[in-house]
N, C-alpha and C. Protein backbone atom coordinates (compact mmCIF):
# COMPACT_ATOMS: atom_id res chain seq x y z
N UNK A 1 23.92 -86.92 -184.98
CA UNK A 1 24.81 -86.34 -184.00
C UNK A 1 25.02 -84.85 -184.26
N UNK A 2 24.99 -84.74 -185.78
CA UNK A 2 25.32 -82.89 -185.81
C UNK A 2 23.92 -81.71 -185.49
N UNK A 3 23.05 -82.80 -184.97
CA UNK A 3 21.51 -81.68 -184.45
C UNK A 3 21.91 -81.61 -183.04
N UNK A 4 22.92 -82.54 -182.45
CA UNK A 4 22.53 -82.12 -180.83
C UNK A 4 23.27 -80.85 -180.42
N UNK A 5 22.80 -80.53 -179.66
CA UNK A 5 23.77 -79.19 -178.73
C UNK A 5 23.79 -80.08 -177.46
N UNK A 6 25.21 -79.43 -176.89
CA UNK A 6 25.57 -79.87 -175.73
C UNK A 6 26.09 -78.64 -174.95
N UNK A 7 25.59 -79.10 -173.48
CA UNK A 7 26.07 -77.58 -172.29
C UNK A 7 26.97 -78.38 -171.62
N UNK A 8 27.80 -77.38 -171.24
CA UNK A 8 28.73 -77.96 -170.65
C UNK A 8 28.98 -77.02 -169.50
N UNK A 9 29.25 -77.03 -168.09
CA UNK A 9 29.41 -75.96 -167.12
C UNK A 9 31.46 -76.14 -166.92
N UNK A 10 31.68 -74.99 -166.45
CA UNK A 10 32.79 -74.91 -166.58
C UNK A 10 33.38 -74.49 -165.03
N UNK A 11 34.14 -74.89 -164.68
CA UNK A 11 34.63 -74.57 -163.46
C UNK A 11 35.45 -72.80 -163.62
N UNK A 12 34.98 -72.18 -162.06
CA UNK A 12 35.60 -70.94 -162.39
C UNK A 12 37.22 -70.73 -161.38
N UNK A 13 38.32 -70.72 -162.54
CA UNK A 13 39.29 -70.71 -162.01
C UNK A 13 40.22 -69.46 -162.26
N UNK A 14 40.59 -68.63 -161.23
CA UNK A 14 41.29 -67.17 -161.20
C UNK A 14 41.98 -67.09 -160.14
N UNK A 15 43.13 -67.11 -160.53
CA UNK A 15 44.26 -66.97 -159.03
C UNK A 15 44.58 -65.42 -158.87
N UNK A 16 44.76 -65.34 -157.79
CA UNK A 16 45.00 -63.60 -157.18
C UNK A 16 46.28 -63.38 -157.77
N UNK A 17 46.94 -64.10 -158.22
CA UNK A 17 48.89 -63.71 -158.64
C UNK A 17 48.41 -63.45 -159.81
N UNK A 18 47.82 -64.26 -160.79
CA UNK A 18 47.38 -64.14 -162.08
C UNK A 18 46.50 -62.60 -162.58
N UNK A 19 45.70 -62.28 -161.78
CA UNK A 19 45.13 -61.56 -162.12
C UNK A 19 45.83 -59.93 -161.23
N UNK A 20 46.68 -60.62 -160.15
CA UNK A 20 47.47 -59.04 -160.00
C UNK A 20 48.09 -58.46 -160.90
N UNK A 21 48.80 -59.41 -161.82
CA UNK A 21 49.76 -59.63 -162.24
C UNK A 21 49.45 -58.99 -164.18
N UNK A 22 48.31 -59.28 -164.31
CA UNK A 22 47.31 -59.05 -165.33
C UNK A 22 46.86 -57.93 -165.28
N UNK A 23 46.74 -57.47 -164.01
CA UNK A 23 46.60 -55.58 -163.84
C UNK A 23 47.67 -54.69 -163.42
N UNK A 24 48.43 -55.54 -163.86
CA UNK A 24 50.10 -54.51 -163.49
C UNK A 24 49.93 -53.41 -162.41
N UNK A 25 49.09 -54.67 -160.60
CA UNK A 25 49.30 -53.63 -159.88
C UNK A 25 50.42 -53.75 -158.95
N UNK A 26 50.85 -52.52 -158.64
CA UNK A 26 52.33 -52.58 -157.37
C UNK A 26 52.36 -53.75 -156.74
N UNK A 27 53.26 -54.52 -156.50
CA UNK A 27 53.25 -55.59 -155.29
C UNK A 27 53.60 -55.11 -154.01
N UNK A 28 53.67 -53.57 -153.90
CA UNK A 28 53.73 -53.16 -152.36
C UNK A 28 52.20 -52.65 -151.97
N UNK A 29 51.08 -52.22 -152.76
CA UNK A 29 49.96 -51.75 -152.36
C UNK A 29 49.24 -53.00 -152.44
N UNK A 30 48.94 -52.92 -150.62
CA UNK A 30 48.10 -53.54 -149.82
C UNK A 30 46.76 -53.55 -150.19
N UNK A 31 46.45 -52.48 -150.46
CA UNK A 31 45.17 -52.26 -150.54
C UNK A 31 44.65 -52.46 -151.76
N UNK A 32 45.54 -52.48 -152.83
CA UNK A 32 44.43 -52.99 -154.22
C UNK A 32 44.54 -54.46 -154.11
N UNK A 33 45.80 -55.44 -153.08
CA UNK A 33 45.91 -56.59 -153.07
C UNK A 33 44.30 -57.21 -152.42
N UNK A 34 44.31 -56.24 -151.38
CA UNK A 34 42.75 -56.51 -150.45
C UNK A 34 41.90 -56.68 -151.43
N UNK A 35 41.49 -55.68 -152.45
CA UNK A 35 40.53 -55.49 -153.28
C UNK A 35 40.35 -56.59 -154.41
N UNK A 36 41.28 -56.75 -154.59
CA UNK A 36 41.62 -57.85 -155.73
C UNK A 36 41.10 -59.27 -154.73
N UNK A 37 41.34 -59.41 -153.65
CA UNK A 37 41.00 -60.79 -152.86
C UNK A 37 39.17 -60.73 -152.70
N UNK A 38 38.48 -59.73 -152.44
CA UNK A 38 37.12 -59.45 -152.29
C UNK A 38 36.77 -59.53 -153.17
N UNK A 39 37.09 -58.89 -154.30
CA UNK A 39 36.15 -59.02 -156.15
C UNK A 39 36.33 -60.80 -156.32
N UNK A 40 37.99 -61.66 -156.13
CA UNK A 40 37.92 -62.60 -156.45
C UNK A 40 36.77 -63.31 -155.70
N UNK A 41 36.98 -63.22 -154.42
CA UNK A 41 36.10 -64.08 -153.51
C UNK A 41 34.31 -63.88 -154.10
N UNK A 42 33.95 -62.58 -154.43
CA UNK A 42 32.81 -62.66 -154.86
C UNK A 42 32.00 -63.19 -156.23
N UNK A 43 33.14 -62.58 -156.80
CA UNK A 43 33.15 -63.47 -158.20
C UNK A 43 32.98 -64.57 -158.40
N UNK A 44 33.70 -65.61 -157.23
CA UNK A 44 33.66 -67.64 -157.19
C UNK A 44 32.13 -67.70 -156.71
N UNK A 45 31.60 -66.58 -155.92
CA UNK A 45 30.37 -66.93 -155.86
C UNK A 45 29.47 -66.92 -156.67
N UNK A 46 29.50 -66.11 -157.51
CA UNK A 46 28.25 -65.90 -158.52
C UNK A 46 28.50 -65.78 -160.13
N UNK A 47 29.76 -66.18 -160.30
CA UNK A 47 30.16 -66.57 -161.64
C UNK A 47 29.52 -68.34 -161.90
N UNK A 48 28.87 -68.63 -162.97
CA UNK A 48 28.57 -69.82 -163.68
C UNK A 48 28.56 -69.74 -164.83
N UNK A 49 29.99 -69.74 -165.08
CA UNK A 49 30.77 -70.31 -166.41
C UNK A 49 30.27 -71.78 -167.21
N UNK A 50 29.80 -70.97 -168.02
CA UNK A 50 28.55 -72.25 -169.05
C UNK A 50 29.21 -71.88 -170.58
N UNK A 51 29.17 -73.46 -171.35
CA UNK A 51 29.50 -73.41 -173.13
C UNK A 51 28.33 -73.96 -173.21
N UNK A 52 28.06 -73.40 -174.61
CA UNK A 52 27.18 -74.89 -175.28
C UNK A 52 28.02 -75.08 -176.94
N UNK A 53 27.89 -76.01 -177.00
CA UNK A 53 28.97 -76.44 -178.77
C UNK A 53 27.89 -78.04 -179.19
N UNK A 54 28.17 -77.68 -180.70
CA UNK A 54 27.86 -78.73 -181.45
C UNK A 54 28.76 -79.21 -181.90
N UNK A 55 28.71 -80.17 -182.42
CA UNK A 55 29.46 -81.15 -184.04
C UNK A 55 28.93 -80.83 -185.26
N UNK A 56 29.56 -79.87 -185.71
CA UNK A 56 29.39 -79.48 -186.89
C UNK A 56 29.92 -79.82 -188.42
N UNK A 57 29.68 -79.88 -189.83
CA UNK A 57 30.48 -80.58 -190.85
C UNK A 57 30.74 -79.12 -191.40
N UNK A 58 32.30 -78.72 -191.74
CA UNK A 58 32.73 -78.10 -192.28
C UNK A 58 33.39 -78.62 -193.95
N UNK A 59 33.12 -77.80 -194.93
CA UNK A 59 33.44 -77.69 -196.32
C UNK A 59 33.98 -76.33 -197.31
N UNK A 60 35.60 -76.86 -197.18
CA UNK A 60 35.81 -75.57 -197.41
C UNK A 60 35.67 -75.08 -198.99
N UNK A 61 34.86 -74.43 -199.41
CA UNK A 61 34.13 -73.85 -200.88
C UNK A 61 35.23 -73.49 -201.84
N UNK A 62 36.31 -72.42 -201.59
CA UNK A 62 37.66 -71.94 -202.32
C UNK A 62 37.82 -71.16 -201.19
N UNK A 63 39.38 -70.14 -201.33
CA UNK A 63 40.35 -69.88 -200.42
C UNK A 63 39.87 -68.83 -199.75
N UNK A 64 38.09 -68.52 -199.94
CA UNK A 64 38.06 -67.79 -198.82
C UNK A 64 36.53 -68.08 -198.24
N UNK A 65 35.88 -69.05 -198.60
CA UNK A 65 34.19 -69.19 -198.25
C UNK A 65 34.93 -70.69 -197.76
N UNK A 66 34.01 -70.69 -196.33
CA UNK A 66 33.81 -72.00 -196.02
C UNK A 66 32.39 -72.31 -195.74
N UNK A 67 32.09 -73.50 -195.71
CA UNK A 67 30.55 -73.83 -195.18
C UNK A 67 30.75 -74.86 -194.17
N UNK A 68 29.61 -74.09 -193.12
CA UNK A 68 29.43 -74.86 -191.74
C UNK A 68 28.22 -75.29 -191.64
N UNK A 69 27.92 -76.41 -191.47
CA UNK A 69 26.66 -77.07 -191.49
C UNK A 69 25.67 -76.21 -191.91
N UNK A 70 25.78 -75.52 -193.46
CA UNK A 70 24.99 -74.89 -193.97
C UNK A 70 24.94 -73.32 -193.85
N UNK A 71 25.77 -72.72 -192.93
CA UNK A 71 26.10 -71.30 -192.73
C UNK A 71 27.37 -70.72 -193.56
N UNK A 72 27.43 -70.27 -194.17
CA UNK A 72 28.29 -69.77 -195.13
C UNK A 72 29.55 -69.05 -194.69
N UNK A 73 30.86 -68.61 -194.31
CA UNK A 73 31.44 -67.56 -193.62
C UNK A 73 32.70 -67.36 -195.00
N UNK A 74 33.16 -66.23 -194.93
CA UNK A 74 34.17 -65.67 -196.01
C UNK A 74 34.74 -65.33 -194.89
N UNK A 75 35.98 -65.73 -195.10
CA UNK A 75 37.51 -65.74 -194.57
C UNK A 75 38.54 -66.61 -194.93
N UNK A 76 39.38 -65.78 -195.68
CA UNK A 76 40.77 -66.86 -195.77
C UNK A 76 41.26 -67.71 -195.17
N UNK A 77 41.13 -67.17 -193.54
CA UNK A 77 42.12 -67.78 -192.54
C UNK A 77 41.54 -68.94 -191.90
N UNK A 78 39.86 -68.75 -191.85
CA UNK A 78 39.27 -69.84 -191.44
C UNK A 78 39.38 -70.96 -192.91
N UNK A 79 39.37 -70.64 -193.91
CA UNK A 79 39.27 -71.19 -195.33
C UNK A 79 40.73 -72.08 -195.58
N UNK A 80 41.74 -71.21 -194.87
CA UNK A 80 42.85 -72.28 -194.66
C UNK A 80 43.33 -73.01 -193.52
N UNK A 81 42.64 -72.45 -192.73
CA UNK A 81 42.62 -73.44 -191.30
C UNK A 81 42.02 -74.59 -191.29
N UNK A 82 40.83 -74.86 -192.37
CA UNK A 82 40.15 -75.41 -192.26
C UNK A 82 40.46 -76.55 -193.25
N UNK A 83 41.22 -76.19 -194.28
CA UNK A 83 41.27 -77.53 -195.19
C UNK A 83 41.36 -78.70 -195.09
N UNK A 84 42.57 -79.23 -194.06
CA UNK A 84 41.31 -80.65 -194.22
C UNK A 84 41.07 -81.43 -193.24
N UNK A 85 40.11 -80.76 -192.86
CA UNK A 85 39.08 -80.62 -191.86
C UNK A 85 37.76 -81.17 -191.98
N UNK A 86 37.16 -81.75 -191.73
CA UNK A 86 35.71 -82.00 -192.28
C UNK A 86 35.17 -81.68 -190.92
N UNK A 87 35.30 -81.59 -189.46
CA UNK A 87 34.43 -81.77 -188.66
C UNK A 87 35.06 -81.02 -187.47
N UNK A 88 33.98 -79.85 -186.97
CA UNK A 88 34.57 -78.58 -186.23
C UNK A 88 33.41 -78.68 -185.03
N UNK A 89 33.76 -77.95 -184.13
CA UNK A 89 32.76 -77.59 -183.17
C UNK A 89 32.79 -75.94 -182.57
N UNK A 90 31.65 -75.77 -183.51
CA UNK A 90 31.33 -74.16 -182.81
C UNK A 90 31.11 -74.31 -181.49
N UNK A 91 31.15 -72.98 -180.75
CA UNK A 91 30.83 -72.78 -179.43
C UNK A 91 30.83 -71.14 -179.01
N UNK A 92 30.00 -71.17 -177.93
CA UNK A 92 29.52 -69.90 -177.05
C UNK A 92 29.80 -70.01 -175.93
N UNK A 93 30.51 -69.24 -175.45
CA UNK A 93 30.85 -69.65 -173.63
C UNK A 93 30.72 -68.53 -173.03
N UNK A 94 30.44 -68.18 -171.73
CA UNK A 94 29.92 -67.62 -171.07
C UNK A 94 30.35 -67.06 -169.90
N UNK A 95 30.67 -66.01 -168.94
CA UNK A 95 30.80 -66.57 -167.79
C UNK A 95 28.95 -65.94 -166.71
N UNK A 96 28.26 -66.06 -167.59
CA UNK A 96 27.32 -66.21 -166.74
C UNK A 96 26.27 -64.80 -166.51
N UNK A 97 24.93 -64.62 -166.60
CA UNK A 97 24.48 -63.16 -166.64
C UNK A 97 24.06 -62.73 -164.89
N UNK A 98 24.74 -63.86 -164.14
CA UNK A 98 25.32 -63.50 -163.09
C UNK A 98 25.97 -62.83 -162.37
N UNK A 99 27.37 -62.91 -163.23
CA UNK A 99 28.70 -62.19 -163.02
C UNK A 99 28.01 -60.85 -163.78
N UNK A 100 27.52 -60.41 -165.18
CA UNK A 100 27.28 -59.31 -165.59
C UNK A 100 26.56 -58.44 -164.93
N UNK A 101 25.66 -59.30 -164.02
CA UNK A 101 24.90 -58.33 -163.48
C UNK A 101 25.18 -57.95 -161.75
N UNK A 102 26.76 -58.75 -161.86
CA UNK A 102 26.99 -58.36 -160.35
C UNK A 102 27.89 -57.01 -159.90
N UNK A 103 27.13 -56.32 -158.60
CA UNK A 103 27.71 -55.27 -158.99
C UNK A 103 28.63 -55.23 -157.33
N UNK A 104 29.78 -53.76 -157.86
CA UNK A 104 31.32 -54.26 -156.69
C UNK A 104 30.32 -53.71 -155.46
N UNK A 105 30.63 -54.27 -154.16
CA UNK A 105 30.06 -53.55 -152.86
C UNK A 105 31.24 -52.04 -152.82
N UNK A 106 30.51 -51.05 -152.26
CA UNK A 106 31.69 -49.80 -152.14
C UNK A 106 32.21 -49.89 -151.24
C-alpha cells in the first residue's frame, strides 16, 4: 500500500464575498465587484484543482531528523509533530497549469 500514489481531483470552490473580502476591496466600487465576478467566472472554467498523496511510514530518528519512507528531513517541529505517529500522507496539490497559464481578457 505505501508504493501506490493516488490522484485525487478537487472541486474548485471561491465565493465572490470571500475573495472581495480577501482583497480588502471597497464595498461601494462597482467596478472591481464586476471584475472580481469575470476573473471568478473564468477561473471555474479552466481551473482543475488536482492532489496526488501517498501512505507513507514515518520514524521519528531524535528531536530533530525524521524519516519518511526513506527520505530523511531535519526539523524539530515536524520531529515533534510527528512522535507518535507512524503513518503520514505527503501530498502536492495543484490548482492546475491551466489556471497558470490563463491569462485576464483586458
Amino acid at each position: 500500500m505505501e508504493d501506490e500514489i493516488y490522484l485525487v481531483e478537487i472541486p474548485f470552490t471561491l465565493d465572490h464575498a470571500s475573495v472581495v473580502k480577501r482583497l480588502r476591496l471597497p464595498k461601494s466600487d462597482g467596478r472591481h465587484e464586476t471584475m472580481v465576478s469575470e476573473l471568478l467566472e473564468s477561473s471555474r472554467a479552466v481551473a482543475r484543482m488536482k492532489a496526488v498523496y501517498r501512505v507513507s511510514h514515518a520514524q521519528v530518528i531524535d528531536r530533530d531528523t525524521v524519516d519518511i519512507s526513506g527520505t530523511r528531513f531535519t526539523s524539530r517541529a515536524l520531529s515533534r509533530n510527528l512522535i507518535d505517529q507512524d503513518t503520514v500522507f505527503p501530498f502536492i496539490a495543484t490548482v492546475g497549469k491551466e489556471l497558470d497559464e490563463f491569462s485576464v481578457p483586458a
